[in-house]
Protein backbone atom coordinates (compact mmCIF):
# COMPACT_ATOMS: atom_id res chain seq x y z
CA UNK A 1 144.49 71.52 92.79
CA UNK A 2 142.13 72.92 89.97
CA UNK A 3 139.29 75.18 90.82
CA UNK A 4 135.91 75.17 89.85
CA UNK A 5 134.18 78.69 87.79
CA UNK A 6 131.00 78.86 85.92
CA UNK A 7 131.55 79.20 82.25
CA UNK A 8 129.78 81.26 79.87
CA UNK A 9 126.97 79.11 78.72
CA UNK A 10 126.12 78.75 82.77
CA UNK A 11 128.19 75.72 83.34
CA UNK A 12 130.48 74.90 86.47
CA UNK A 13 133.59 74.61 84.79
CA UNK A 14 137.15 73.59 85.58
CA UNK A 15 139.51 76.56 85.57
CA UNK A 16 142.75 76.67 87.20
CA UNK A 17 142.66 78.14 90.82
CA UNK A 18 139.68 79.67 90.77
CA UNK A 19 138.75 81.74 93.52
CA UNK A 20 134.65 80.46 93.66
CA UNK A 21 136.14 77.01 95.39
CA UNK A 22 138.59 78.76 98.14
CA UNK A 23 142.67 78.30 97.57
CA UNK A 24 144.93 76.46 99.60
CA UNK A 25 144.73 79.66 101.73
CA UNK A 26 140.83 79.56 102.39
CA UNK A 27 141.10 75.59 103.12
CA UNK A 28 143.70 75.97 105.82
CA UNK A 29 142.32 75.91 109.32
CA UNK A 30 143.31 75.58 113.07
CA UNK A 31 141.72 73.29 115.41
CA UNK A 32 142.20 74.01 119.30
CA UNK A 33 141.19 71.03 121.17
CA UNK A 34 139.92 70.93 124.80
CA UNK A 35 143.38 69.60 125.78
CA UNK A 36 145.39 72.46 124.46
CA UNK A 37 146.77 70.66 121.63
CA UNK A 38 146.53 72.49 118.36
CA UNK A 39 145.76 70.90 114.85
CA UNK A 40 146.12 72.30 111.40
CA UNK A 41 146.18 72.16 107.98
CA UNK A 42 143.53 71.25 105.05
CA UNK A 43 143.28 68.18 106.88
CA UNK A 44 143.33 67.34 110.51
CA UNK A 45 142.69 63.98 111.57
CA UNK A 46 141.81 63.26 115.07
CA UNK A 47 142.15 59.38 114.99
CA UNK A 48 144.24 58.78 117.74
CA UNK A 49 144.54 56.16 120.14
CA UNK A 50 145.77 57.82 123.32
CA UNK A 51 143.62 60.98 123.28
CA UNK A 52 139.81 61.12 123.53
CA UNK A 53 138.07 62.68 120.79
CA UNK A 54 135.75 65.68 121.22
CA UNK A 55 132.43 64.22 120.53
CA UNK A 56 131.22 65.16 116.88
CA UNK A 57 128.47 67.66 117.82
CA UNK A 58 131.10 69.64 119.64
CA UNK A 59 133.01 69.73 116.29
CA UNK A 60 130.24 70.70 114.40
CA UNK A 61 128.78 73.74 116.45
CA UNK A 62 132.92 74.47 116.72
CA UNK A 63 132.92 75.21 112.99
CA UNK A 64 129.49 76.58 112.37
CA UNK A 65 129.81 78.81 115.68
CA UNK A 66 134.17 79.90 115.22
CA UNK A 67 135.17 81.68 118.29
CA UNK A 68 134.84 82.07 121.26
CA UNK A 69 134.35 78.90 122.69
CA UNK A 70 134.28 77.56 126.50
CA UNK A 71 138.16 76.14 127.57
CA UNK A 72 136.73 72.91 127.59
CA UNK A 73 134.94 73.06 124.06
CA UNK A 74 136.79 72.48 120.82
CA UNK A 75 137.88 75.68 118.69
CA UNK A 76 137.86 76.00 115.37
CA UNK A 77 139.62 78.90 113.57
CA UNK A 78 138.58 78.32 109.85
CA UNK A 79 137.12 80.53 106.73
CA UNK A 80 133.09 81.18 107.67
CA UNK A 81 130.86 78.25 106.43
CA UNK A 82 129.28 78.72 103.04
CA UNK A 83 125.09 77.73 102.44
CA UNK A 84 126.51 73.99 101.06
CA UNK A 85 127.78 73.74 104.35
CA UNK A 86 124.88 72.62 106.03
CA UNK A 87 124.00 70.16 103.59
CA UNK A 88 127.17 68.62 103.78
CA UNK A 89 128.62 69.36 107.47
CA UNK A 90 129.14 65.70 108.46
CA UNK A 91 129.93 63.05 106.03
CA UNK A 92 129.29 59.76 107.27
CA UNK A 93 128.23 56.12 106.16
CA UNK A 94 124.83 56.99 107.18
CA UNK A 95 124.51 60.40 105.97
CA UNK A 96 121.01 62.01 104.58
CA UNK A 97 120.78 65.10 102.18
CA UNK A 98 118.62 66.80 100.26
CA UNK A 99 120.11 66.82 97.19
CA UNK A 100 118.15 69.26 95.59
CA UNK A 101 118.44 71.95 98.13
CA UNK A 102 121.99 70.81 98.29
CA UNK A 103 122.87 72.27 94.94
CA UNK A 104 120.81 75.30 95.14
CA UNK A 105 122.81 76.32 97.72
CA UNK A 106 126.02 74.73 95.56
CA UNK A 107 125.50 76.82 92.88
CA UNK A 108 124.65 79.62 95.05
CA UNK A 109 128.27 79.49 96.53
CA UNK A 110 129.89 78.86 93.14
CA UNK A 111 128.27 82.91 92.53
CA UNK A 112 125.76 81.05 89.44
CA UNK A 113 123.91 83.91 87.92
CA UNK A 114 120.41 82.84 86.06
CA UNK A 115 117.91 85.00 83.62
CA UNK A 116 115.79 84.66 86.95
CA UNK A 117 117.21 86.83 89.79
CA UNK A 118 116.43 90.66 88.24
CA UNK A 119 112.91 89.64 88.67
CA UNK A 120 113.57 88.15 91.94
CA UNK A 121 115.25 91.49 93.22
CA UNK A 122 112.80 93.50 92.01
CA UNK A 123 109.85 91.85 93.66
CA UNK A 124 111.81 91.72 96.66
CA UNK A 125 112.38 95.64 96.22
CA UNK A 126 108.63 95.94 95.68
CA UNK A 127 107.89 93.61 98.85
CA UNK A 128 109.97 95.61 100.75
CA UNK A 129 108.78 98.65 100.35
CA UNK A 130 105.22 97.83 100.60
CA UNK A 131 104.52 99.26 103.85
CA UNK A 132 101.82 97.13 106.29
CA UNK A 133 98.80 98.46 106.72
CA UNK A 134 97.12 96.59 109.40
CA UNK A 135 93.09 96.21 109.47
CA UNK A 136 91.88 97.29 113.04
CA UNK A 137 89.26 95.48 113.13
CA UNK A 138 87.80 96.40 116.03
CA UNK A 139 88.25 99.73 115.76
CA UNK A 140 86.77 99.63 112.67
CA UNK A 141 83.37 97.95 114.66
CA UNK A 142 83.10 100.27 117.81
CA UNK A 143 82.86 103.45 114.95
CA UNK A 144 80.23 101.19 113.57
CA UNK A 145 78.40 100.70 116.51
CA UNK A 146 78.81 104.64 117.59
CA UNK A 147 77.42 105.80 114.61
CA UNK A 148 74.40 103.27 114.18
CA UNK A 149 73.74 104.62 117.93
CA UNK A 150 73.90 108.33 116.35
CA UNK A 151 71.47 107.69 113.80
CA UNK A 152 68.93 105.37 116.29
CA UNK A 153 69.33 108.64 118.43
CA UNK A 154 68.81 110.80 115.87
CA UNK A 155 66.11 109.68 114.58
CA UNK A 156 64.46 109.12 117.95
CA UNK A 157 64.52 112.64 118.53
CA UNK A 158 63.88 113.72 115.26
CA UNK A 159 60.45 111.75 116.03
CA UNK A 160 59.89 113.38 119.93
CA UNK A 161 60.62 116.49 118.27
CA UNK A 162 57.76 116.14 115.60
CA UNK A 163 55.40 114.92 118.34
CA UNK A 164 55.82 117.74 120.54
CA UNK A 165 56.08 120.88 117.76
CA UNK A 166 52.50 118.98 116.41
CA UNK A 167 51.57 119.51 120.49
CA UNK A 168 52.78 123.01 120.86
CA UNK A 169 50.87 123.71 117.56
CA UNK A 170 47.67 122.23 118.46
CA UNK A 171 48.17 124.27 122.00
CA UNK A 172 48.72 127.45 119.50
CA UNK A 173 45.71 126.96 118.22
CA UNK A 174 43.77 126.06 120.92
CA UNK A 175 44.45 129.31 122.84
CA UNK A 176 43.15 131.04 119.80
CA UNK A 177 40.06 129.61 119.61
CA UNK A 178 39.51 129.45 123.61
CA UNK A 179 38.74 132.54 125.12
CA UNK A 180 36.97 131.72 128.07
CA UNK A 181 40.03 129.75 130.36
CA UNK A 182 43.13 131.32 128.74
CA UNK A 183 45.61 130.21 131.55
CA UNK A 184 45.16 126.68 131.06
CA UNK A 185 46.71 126.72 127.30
CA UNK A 186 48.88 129.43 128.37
CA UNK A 187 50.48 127.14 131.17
CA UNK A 188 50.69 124.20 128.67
CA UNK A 189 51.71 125.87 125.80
CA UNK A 190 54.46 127.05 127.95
CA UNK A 191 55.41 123.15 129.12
CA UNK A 192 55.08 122.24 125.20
CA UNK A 193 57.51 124.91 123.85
CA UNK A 194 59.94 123.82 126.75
CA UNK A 195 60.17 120.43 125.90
CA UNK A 196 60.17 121.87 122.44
CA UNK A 197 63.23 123.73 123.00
CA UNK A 198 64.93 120.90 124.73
CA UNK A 199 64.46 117.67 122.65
CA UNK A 200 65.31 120.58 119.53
CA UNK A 201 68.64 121.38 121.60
CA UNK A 202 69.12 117.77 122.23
CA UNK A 203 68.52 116.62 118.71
CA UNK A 204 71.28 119.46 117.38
CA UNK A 205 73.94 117.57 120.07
CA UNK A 206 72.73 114.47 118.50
CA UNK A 207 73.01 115.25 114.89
CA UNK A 208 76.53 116.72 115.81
CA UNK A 209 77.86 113.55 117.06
CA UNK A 210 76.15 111.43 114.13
CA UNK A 211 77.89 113.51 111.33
CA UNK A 212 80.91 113.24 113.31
CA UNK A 213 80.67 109.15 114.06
CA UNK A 214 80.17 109.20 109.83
CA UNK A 215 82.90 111.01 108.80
CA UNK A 216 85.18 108.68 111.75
CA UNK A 217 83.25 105.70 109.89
CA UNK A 218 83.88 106.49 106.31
CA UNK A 219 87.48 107.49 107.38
CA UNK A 220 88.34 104.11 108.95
CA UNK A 221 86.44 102.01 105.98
CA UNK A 222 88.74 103.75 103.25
CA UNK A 223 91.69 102.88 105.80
CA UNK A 224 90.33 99.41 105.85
CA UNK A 225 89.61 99.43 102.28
CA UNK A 226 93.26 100.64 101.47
CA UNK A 227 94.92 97.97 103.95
CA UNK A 228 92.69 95.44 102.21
CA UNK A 229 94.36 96.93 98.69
CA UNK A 230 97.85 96.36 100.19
CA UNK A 231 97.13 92.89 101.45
CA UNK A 232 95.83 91.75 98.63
CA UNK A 233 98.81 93.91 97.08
CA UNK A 234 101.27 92.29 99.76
CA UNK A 235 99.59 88.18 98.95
CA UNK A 236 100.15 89.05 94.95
CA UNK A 237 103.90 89.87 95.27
CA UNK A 238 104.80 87.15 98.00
CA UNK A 239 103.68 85.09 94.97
CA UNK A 240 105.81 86.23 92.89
CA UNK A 241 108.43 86.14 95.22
CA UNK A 242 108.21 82.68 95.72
CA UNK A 243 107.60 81.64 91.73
CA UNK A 244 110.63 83.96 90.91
CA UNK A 245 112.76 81.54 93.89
CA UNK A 246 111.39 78.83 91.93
CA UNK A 247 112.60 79.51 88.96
CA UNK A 248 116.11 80.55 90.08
CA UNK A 249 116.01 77.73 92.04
CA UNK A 250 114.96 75.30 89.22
CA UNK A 251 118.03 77.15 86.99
CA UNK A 252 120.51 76.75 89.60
CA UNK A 253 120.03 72.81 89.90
CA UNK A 254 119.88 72.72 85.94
CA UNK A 255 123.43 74.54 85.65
CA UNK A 256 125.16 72.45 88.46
CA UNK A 257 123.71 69.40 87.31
CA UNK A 258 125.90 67.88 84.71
CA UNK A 259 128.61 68.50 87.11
CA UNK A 260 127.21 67.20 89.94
CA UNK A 261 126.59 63.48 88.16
CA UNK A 262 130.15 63.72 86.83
CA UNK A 263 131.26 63.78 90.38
CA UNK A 264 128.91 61.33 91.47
CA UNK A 265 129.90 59.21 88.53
CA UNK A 266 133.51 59.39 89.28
CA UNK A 267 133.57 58.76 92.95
CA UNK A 268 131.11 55.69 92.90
CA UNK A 269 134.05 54.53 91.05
CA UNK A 270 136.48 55.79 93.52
CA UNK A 271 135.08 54.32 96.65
CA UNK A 272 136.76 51.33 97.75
CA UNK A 273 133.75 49.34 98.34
CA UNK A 274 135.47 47.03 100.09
CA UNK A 275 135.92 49.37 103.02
CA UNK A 276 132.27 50.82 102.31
CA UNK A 277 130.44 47.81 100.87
CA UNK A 278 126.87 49.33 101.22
CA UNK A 279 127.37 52.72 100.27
CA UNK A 280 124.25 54.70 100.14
CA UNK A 281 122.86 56.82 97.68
CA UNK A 282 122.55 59.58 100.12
CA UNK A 283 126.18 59.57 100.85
CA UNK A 284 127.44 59.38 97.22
CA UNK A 285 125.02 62.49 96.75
CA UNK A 286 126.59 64.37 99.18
CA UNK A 287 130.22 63.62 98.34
CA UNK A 288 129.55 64.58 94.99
CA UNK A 289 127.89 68.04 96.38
CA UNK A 290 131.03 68.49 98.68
CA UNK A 291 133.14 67.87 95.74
CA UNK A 292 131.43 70.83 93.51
CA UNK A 293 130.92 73.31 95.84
CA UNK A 294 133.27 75.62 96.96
CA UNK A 295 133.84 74.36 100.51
CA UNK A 296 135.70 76.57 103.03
CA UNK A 297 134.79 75.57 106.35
CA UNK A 298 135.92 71.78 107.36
CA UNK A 299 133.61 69.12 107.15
CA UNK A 300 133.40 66.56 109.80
CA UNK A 301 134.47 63.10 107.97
CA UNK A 302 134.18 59.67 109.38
CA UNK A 303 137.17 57.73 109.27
CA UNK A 304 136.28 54.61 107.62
CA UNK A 305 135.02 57.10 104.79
CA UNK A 306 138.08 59.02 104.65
CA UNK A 307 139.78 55.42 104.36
CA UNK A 308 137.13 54.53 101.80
CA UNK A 309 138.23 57.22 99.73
CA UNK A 310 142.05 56.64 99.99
CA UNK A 311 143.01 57.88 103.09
CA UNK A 312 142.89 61.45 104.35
CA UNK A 313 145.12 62.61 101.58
CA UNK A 314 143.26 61.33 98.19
CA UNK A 315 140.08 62.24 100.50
CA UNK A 316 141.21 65.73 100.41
CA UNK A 317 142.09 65.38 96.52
CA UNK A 318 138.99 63.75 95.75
CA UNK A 319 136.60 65.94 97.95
CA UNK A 320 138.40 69.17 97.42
CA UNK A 321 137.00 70.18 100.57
CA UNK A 322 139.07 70.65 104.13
CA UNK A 323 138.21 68.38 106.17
CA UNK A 324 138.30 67.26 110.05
CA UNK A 325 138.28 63.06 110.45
CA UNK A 326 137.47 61.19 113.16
């Protein structure tokens, strides 16, 4: 069997035994069925008249999941599945892809390096290590609300304080000029300078706590203000994550793609169409992505497809892929 590389111009080429497309070694793989029996090789096939086959969702989460299994579950003991693998896990007459996804991930497997993925790691590095810096919002309002209520306060007794020093001064005064009743100012003056003293002693308390809800406010605004920064920060290089994915993406498909239509070319020719008279454009796409990538795990092949393609031994050939039928 030849094996698939990626040549110098970016190109998936032919090169003999290649380890991008898994050997003989990396194809082989056990299958354990629910009845004990064992199967192996690149290909098993499970076609069999007196035995019941496991149903094909129990195959597939067999080879996605490997082992352990339940006793009455199939096992499957095969090299881990690769990203095409999902793409092309079941191959059937009815089959759906995405074919562009599908060869991302192709190329991907095959180890295709584009001009693209230095800036793709470093804005990943720079993602990473831009720490989050949550907004607490309402944190952020409560020392908003504590030190508008300072400064109300404040200035409240900042006025009560000007009110009664312009009363203890007038009672100054007062017992100045009036010489005839001096207990009378005396006892007010002395009520004025107390409440003087107090609404002075509570206005200090209240000052106190509005310098300290300011500095709490300004301190929680820059912290708001920074997280802000890093958002915006954070927004600006998820963008450039995702145009740098783009791009590699865009360069993967473009450096797969010639291969890809050569296999889609050659097994539309392959097919017996006899056996698969309707074959759908789906289906071709993801033989031909089977047939590129380098597929380890089994893929779960209908039998009239396998027979389409010449029977489970030219399917193998064709495919290059290990395979379960059924």
């Amino acid at each position: 069997m030849s094996g698939r590389g990626v040549d110098s111009g970016g190109k998936v080429s032919e090169s003999a035994e290649s380890d991008r497309t898994g050997g003989p070694a990396e194809q082989h793989f056990c299958v354990r069925l629910p009845n004990g029996s064992i199967e192996e090789g690149p290909v098993v096939d499970l076609r069999n008249p007196t035995r019941s086959e496991p149903p094909a969702l129990a195959l597939t989460r067999a080879i996605r999941s490997g082992c352990p299994t339940r006793r009455d579950a199939p096992t499957v003991h095969a090299s881990p599945p690769g990203r095409t693998h999902a793409h092309v896990a079941r191959l059937e007459h009815d089959t759906t892809i995405r074919t562009r996804p599908a060869l991302v991930a192709a190329a991907a497997d095959l180890g295709v390096e584009t001009s693209h993925d230095d800036d793709l790691a470093a804005a990943l590095r720079a993602l990473r290590a831009l720490s989050p810096a949550p907004i607490d919002d309402a944190e952020l309002r409560e020392a908003r609300r504590r030190a508008a209520d300072a400064g109300a306060e404040t200035d409240r007794l900042r006025e009560r304080a000007a009110t009664v020093r312009g009363q203890v001064t007038a009672l100054r005064e007062a017992a100045v000029d009036d010489a005839t009743h001096p207990s009378d100012p005396d006892e007010s003056l002395a009520e004025a300078e107390a409440a003087l003293s107090d609404v002075t002693r509570q206005l200090s308390a209240v000052a106190t706590e509005r310098v300290a809800a300011a500095q709490r406010l300004r301190l929680l605004e820059r912290q708001a203000r920074s997280a802000r920064d890093q958002r915006n920060a954070r927004i600006r290089l998820e963008d450039r994550v995702e145009n740098c994915r783009r791009r590699v993406r865009t360069a993967r498909v473009a450096t797969v793609s010639d291969a890809f239509d050569a296999a889609r070319t050659e097994l539309r020719q392959r097919i017996d169409h006899g056996a698969l008279a309707d074959c759908q454009p789906d289906l071709l796409d993801a033989l031909a992505v089977a047939r590129i990538a380098p597929i380890r795990a089994p893929v779960l092949v209908d039998g009239d497809l396998a027979d389409a393609l010449g029977g489970p031994d030219a399917a193998f050939e064709r495919l290059r892929a290990p395979m379960l039928i059924r």
